[in-house]
PDB file of N, CA and C in Angstrom:
ATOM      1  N   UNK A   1     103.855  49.492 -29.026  1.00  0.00           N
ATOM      2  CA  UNK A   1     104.917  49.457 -30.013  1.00  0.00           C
ATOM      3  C   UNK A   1     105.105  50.821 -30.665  1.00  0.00           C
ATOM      4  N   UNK A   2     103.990  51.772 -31.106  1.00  0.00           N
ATOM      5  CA  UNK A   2     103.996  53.172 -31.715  1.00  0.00           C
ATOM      6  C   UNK A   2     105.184  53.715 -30.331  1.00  0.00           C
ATOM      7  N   UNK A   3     104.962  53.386 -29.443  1.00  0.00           N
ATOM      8  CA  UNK A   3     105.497  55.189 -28.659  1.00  0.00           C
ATOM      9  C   UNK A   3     107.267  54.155 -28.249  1.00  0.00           C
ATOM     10  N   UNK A   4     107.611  53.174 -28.644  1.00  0.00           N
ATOM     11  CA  UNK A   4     109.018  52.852 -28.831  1.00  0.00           C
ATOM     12  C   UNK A   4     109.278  53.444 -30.442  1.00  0.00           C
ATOM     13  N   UNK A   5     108.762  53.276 -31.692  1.00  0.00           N
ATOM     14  CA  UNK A   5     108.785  53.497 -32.919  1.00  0.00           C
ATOM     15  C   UNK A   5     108.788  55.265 -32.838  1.00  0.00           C
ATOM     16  N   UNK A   6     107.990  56.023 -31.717  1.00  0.00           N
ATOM     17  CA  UNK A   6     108.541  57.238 -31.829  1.00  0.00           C
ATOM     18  C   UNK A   6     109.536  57.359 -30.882  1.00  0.00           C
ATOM     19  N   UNK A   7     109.821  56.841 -29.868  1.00  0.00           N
ATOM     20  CA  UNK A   7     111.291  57.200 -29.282  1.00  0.00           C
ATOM     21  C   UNK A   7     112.350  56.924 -29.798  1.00  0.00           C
ATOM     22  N   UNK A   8     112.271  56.210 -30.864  1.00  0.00           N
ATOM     23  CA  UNK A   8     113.632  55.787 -31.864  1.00  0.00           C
ATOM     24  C   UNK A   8     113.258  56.639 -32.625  1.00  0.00           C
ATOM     25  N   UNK A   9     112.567  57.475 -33.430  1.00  0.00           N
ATOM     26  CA  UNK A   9     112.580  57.957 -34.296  1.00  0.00           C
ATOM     27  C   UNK A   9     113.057  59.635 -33.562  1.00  0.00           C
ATOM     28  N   UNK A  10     112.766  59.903 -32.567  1.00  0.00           N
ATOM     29  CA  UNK A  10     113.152  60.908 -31.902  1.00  0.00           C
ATOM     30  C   UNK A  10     114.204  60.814 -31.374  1.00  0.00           C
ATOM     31  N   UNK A  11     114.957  60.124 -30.688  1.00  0.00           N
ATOM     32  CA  UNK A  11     116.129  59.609 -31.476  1.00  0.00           C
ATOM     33  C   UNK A  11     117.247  59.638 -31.850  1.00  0.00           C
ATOM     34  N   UNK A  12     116.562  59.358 -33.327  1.00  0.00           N
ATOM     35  CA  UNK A  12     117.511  59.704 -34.572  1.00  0.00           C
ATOM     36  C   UNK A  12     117.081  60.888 -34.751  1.00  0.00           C
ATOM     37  N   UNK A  13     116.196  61.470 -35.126  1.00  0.00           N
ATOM     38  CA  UNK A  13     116.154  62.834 -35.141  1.00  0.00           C
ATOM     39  C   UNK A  13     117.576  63.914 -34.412  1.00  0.00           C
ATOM     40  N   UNK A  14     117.398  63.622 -32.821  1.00  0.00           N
ATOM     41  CA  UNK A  14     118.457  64.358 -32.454  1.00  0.00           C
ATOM     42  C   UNK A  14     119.550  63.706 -32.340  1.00  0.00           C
ATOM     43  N   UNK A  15     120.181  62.536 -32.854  1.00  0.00           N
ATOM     44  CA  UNK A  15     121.205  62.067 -33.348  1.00  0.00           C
ATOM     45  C   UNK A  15     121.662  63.139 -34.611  1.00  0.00           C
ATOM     46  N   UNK A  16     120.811  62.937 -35.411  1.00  0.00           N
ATOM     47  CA  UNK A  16     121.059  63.612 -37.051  1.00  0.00           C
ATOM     48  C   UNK A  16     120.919  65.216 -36.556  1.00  0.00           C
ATOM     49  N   UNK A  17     120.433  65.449 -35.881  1.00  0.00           N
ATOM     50  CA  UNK A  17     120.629  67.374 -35.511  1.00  0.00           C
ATOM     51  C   UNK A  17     121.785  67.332 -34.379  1.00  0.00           C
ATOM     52  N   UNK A  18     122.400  66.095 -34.046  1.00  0.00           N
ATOM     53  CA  UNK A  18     123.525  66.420 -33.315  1.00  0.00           C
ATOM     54  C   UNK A  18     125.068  66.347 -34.582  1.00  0.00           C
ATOM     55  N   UNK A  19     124.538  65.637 -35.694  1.00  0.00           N
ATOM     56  CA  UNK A  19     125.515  65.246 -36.540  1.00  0.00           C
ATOM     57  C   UNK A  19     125.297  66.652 -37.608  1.00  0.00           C
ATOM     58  N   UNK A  20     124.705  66.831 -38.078  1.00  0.00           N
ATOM     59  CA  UNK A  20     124.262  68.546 -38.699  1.00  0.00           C
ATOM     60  C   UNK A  20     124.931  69.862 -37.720  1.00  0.00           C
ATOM     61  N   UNK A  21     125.076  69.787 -36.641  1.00  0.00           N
ATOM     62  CA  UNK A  21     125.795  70.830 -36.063  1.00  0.00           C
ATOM     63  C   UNK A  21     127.107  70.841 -36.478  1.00  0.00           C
ATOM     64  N   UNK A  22     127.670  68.989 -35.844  1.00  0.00           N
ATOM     65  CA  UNK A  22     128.974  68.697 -35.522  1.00  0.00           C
ATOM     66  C   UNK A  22     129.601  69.311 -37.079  1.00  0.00           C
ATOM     67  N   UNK A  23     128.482  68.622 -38.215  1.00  0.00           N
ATOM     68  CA  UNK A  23     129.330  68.622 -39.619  1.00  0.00           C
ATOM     69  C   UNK A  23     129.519  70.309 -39.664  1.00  0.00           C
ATOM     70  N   UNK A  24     128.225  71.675 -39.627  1.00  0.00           N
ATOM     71  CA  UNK A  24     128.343  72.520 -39.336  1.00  0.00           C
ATOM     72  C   UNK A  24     129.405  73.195 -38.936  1.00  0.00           C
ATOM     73  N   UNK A  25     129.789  73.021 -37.704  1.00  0.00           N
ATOM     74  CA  UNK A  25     130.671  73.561 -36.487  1.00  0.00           C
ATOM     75  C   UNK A  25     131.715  73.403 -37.240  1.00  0.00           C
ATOM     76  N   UNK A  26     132.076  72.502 -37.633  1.00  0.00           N
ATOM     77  CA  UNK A  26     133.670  72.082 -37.915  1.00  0.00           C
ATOM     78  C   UNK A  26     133.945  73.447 -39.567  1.00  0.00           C
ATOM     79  N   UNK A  27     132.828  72.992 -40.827  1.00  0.00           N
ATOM     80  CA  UNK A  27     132.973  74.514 -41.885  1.00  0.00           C
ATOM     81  C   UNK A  27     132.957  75.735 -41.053  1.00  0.00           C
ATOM     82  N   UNK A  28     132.536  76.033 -39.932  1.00  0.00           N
ATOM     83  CA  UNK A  28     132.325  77.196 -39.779  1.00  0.00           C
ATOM     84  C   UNK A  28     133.465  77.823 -38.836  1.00  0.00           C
ATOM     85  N   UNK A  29     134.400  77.001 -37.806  1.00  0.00           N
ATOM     86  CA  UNK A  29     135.498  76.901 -37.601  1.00  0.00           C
ATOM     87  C   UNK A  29     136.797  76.881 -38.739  1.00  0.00           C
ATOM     88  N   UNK A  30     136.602  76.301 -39.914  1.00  0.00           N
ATOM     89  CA  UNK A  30     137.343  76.252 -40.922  1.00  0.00           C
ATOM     90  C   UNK A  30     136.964  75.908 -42.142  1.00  0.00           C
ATOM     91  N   UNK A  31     136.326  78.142 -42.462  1.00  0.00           N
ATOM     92  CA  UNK A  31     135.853  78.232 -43.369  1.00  0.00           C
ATOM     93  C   UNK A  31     136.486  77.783 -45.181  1.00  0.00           C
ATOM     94  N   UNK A  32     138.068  77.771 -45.186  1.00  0.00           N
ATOM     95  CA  UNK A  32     138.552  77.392 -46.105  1.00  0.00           C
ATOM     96  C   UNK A  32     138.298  75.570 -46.474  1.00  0.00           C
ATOM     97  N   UNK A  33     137.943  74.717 -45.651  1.00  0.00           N
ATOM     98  CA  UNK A  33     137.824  73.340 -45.976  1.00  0.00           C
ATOM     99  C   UNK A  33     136.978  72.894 -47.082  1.00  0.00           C
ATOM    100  N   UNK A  34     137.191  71.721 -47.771  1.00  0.00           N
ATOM    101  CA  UNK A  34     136.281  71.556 -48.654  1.00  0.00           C
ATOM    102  C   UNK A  34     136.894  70.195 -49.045  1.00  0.00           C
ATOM    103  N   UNK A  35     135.809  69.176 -48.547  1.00  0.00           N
ATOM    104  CA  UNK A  35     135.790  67.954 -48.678  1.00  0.00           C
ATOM    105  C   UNK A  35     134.672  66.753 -49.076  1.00  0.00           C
ATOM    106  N   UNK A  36     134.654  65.675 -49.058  1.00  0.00           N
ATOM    107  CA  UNK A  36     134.171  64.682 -49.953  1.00  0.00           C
ATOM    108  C   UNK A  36     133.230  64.376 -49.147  1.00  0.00           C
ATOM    109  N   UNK A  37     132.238  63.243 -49.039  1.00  0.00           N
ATOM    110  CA  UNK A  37     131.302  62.795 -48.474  1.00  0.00           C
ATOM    111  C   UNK A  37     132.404  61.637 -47.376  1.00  0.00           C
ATOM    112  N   UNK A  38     132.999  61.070 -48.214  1.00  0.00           N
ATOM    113  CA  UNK A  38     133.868  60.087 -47.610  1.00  0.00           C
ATOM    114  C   UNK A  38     135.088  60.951 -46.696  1.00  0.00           C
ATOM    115  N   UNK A  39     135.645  61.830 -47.111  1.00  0.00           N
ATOM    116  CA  UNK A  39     136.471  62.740 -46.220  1.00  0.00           C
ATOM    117  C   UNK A  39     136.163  63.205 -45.166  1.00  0.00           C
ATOM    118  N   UNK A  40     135.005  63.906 -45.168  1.00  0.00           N
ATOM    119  CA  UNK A  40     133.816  64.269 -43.773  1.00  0.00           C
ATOM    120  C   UNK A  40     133.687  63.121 -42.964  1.00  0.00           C
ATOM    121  N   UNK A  41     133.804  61.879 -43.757  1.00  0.00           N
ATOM    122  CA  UNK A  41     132.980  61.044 -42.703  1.00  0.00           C
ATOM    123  C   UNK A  41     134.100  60.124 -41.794  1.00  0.00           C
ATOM    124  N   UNK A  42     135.582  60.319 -42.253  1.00  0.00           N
ATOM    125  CA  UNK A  42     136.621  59.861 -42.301  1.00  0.00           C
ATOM    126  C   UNK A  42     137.129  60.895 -40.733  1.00  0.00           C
ATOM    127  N   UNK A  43     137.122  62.099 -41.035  1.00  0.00           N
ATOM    128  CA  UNK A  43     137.586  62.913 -40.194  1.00  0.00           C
ATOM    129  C   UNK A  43     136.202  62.509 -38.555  1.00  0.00           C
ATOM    130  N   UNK A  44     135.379  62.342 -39.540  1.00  0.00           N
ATOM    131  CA  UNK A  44     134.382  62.756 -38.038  1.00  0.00           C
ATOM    132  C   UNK A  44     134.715  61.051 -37.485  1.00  0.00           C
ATOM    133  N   UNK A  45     134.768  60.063 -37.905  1.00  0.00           N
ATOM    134  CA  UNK A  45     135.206  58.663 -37.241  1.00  0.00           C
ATOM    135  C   UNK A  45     136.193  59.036 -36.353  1.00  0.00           C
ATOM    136  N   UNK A  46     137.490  59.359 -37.007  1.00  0.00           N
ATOM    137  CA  UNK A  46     138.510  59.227 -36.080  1.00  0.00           C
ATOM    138  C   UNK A  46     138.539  60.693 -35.181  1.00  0.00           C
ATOM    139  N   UNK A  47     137.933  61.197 -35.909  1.00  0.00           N
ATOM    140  CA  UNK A  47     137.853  62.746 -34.208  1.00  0.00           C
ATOM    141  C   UNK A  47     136.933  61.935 -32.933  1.00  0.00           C
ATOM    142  N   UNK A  48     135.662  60.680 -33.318  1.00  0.00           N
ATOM    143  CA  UNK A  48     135.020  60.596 -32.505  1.00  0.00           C
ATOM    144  C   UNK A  48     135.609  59.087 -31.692  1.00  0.00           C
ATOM    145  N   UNK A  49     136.541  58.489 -32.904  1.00  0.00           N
ATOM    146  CA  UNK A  49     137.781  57.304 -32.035  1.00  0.00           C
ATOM    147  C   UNK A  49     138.443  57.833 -30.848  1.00  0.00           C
ATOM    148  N   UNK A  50     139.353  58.812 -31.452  1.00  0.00           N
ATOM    149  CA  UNK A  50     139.704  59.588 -30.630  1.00  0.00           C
ATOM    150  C   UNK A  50     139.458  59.851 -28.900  1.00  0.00           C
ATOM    151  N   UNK A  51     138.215  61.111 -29.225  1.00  0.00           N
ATOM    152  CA  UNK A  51     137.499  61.132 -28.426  1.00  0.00           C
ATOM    153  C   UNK A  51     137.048  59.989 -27.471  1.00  0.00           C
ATOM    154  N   UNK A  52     136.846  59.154 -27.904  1.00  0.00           N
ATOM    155  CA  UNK A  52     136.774  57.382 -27.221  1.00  0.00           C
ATOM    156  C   UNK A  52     137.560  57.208 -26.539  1.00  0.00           C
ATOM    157  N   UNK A  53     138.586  57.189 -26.860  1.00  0.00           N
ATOM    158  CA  UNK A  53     139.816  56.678 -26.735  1.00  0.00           C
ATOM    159  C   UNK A  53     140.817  57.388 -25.491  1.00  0.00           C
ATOM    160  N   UNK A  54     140.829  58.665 -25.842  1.00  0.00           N
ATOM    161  CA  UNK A  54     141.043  59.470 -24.844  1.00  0.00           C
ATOM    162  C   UNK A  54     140.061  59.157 -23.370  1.00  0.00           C
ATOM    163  N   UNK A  55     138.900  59.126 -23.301  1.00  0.00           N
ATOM    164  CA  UNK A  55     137.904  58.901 -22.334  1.00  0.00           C
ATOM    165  C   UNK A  55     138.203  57.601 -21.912  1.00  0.00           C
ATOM    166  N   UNK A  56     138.274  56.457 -22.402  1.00  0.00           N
ATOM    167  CA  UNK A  56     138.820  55.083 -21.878  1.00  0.00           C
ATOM    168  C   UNK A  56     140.000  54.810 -21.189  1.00  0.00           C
ATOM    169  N   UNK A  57     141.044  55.507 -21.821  1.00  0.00           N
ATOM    170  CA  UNK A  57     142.233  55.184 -21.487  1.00  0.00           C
ATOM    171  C   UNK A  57     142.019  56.364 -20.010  1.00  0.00           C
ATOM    172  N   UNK A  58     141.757  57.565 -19.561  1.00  0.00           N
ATOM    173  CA  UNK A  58     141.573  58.049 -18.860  1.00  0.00           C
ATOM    174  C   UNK A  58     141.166  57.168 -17.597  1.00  0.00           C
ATOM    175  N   UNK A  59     139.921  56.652 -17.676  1.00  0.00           N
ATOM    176  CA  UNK A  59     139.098  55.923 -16.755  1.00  0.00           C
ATOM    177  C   UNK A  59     140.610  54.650 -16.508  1.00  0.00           C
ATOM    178  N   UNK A  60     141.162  54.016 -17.500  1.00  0.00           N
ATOM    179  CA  UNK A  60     141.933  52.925 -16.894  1.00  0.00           C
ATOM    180  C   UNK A  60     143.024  53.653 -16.234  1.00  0.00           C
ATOM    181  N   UNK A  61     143.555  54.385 -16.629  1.00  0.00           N
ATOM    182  CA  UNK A  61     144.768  55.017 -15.756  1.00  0.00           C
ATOM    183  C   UNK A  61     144.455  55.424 -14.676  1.00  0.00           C
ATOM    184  N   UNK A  62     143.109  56.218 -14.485  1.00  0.00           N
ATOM    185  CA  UNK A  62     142.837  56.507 -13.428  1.00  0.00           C
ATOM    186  C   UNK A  62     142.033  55.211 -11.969  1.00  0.00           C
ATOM    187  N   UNK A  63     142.485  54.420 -12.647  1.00  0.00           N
ATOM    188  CA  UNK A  63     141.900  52.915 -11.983  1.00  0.00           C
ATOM    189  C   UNK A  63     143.252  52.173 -11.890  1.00  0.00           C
ATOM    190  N   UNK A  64     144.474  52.314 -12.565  1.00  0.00           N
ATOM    191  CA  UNK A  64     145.446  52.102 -12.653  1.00  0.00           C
ATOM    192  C   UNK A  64     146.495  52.633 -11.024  1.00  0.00           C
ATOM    193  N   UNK A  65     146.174  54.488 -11.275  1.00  0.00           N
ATOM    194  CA  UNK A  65     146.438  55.161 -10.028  1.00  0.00           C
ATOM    195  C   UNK A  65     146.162  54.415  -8.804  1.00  0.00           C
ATOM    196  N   UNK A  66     145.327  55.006  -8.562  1.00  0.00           N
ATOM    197  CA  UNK A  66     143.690  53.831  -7.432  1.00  0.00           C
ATOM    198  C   UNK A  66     144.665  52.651  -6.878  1.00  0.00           C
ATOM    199  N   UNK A  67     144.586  52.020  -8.058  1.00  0.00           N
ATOM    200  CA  UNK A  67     145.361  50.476  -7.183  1.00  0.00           C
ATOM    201  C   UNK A  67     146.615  50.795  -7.058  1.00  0.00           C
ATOM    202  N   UNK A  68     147.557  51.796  -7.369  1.00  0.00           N
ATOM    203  CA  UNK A  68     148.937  51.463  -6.469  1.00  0.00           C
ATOM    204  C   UNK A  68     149.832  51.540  -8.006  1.00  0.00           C
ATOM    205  N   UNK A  69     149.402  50.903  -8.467  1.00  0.00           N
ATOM    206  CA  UNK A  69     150.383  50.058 -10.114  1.00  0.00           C
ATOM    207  C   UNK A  69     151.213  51.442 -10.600  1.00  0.00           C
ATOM    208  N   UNK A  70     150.751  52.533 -10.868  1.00  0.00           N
ATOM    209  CA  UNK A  70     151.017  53.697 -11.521  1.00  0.00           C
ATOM    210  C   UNK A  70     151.047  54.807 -10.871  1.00  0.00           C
ATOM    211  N   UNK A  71     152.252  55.544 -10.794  1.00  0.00           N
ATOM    212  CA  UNK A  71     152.134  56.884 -10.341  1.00  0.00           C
ATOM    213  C   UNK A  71     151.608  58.008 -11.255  1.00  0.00           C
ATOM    214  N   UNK A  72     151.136  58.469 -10.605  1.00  0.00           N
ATOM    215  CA  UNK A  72     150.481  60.071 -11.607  1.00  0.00           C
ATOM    216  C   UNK A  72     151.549  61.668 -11.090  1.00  0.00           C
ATOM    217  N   UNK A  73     152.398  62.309 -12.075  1.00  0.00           N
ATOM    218  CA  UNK A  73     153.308  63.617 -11.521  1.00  0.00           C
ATOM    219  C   UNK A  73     152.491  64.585 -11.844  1.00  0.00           C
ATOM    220  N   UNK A  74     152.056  65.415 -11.692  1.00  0.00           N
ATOM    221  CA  UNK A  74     151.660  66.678 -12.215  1.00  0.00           C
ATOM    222  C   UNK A  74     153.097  67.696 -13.041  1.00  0.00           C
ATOM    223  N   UNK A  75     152.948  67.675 -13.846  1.00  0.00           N
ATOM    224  CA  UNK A  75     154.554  68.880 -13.924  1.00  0.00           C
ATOM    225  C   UNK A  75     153.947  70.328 -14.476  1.00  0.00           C
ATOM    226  N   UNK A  76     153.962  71.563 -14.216  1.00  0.00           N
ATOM    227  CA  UNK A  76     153.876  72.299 -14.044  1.00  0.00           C
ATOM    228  C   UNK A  76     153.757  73.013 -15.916  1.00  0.00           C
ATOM    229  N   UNK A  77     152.610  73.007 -16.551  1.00  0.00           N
ATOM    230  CA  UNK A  77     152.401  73.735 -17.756  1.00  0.00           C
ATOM    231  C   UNK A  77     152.582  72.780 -18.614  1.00  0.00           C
ATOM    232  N   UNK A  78     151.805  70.976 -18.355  1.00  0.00           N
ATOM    233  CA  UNK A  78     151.775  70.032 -19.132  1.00  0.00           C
ATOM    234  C   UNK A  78     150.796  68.932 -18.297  1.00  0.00           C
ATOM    235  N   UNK A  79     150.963  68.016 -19.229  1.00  0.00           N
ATOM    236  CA  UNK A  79     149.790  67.433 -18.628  1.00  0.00           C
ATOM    237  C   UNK A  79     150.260  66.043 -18.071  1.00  0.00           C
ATOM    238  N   UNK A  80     149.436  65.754 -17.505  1.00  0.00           N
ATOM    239  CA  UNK A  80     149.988  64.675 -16.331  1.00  0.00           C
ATOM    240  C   UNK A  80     150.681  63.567 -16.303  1.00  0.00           C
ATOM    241  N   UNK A  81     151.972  62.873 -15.988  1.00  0.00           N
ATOM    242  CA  UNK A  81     153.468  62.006 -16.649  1.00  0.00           C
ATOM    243  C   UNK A  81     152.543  61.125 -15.620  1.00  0.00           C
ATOM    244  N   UNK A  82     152.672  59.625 -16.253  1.00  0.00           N
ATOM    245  CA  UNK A  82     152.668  58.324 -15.484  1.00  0.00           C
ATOM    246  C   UNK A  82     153.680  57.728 -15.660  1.00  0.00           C
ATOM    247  N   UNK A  83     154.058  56.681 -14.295  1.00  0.00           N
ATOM    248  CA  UNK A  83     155.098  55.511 -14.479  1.00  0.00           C
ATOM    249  C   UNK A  83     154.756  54.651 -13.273  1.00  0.00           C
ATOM    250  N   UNK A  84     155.151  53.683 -13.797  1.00  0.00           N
ATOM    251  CA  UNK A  84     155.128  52.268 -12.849  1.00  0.00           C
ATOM    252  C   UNK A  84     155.455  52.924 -11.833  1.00  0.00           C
ATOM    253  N   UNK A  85     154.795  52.116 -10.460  1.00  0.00           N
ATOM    254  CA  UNK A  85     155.142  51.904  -9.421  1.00  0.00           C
ATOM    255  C   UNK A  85     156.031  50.950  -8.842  1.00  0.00           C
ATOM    256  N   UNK A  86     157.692  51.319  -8.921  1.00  0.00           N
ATOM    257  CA  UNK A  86     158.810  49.864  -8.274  1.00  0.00           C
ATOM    258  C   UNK A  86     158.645  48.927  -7.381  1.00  0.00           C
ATOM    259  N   UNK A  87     157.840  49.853  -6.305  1.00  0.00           N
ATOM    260  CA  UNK A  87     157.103  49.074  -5.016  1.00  0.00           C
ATOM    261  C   UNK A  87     155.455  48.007  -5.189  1.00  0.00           C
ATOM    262  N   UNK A  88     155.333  48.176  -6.478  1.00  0.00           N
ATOM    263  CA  UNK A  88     154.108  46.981  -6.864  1.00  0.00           C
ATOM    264  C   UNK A  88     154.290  46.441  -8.379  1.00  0.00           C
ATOM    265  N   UNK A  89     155.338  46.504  -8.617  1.00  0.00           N
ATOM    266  CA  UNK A  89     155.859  45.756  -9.948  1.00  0.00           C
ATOM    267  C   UNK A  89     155.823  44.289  -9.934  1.00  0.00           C
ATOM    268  N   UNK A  90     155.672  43.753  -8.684  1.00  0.00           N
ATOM    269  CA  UNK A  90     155.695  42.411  -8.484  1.00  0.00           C
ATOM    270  C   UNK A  90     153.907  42.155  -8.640  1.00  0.00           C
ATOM    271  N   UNK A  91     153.506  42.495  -8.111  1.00  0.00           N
ATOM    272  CA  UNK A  91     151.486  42.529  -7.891  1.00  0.00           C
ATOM    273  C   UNK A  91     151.268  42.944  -9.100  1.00  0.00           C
ATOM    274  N   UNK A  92     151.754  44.120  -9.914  1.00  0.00           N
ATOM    275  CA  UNK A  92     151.452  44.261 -11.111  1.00  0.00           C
ATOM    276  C   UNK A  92     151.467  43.339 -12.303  1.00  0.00           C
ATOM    277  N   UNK A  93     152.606  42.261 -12.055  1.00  0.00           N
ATOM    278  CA  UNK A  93     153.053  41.406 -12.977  1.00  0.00           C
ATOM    279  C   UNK A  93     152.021  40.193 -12.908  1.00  0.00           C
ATOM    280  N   UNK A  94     151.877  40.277 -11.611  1.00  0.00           N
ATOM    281  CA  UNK A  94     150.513  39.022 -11.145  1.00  0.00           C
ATOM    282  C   UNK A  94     149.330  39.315 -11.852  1.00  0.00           C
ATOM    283  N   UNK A  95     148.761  40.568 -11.885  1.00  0.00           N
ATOM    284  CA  UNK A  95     147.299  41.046 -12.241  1.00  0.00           C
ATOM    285  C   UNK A  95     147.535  40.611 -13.946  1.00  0.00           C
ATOM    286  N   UNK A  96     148.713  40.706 -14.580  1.00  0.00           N
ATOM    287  CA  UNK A  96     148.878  40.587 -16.026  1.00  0.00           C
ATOM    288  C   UNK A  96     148.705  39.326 -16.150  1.00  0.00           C
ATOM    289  N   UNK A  97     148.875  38.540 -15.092  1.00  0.00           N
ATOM    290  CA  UNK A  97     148.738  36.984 -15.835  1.00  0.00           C
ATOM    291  C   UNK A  97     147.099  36.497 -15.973  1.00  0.00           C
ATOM    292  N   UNK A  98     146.808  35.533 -16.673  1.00  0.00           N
ATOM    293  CA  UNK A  98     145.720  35.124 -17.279  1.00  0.00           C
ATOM    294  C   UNK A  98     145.116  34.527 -15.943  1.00  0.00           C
ATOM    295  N   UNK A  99     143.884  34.697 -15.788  1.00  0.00           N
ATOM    296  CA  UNK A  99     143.066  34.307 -14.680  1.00  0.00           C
ATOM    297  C   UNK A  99     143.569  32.419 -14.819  1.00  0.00           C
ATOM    298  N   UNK A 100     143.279  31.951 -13.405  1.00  0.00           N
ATOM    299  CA  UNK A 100     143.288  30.245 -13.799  1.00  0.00           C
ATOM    300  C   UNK A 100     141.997  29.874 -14.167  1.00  0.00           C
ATOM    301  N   UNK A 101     141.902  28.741 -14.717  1.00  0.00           N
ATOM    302  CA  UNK A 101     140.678  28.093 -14.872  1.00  0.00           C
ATOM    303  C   UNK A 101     140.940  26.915 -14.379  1.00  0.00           C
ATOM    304  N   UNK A 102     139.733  26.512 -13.120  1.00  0.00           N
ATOM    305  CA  UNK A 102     139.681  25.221 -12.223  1.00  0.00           C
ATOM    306  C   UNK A 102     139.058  24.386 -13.104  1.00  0.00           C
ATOM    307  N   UNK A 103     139.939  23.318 -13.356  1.00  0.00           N
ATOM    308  CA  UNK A 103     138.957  22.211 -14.228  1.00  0.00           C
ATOM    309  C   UNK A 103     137.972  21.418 -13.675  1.00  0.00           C
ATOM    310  N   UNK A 104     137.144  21.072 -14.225  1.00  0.00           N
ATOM    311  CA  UNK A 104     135.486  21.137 -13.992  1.00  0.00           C
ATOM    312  C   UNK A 104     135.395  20.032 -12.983  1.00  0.00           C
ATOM    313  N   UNK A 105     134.482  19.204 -11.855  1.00  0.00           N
ATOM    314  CA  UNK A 105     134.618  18.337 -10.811  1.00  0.00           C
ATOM    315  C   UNK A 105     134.004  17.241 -11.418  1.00  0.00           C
TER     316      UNK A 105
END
């Protein structure tokens, strides 16, 4: 039980020296800021929603591509345009519907 009680505690340790940089990095990037306990902690949520968010939706679009459903354009000094695929709008509409459920025997 001690050497789980120190791997959590080590850890948090470099949890909290990863959160001491982040808070760091950000005053030292923008030395004029000056904010609250609750403001800091407000900004670092939704920078790290964000961050989430961006990474998720990535992985589905790019699983989206994959199957056919969505085209991906590249356009030239922007970042990458999606749109339905006309030719699987029908299969697409299928995957949206709610799985069935076989009632029980």
């Amino acid at each position: 039980m001690a050497d789980v009680s120190a791997l959590m505690s080590s850890q948090s340790e470099n949890h909290e020296n990863e959160l001491v940089r982040e808070i760091l990095g950000y005053f030292l990037s923008h030395p004029q800021s000056a904010d609250s306990l609750e403001g800091i902690a407000r900004w670092r949520l939704l920078d790290a929603a964000v961050h989430r968010a961006l990474a998720e939706t990535s992985r589905a679009l790019e699983w989206l591509v994959e199957q056919g459903y969505l085209h991906r354009v590249s356009a030239p000094g922007s970042a990458h345009i999606f749109s339905l695929n006309p030719e699987k709008r029908e299969e697409a509409a299928a995957f949206m519907q709610p799985p069935e459920v076989s009632p029980p025997p």
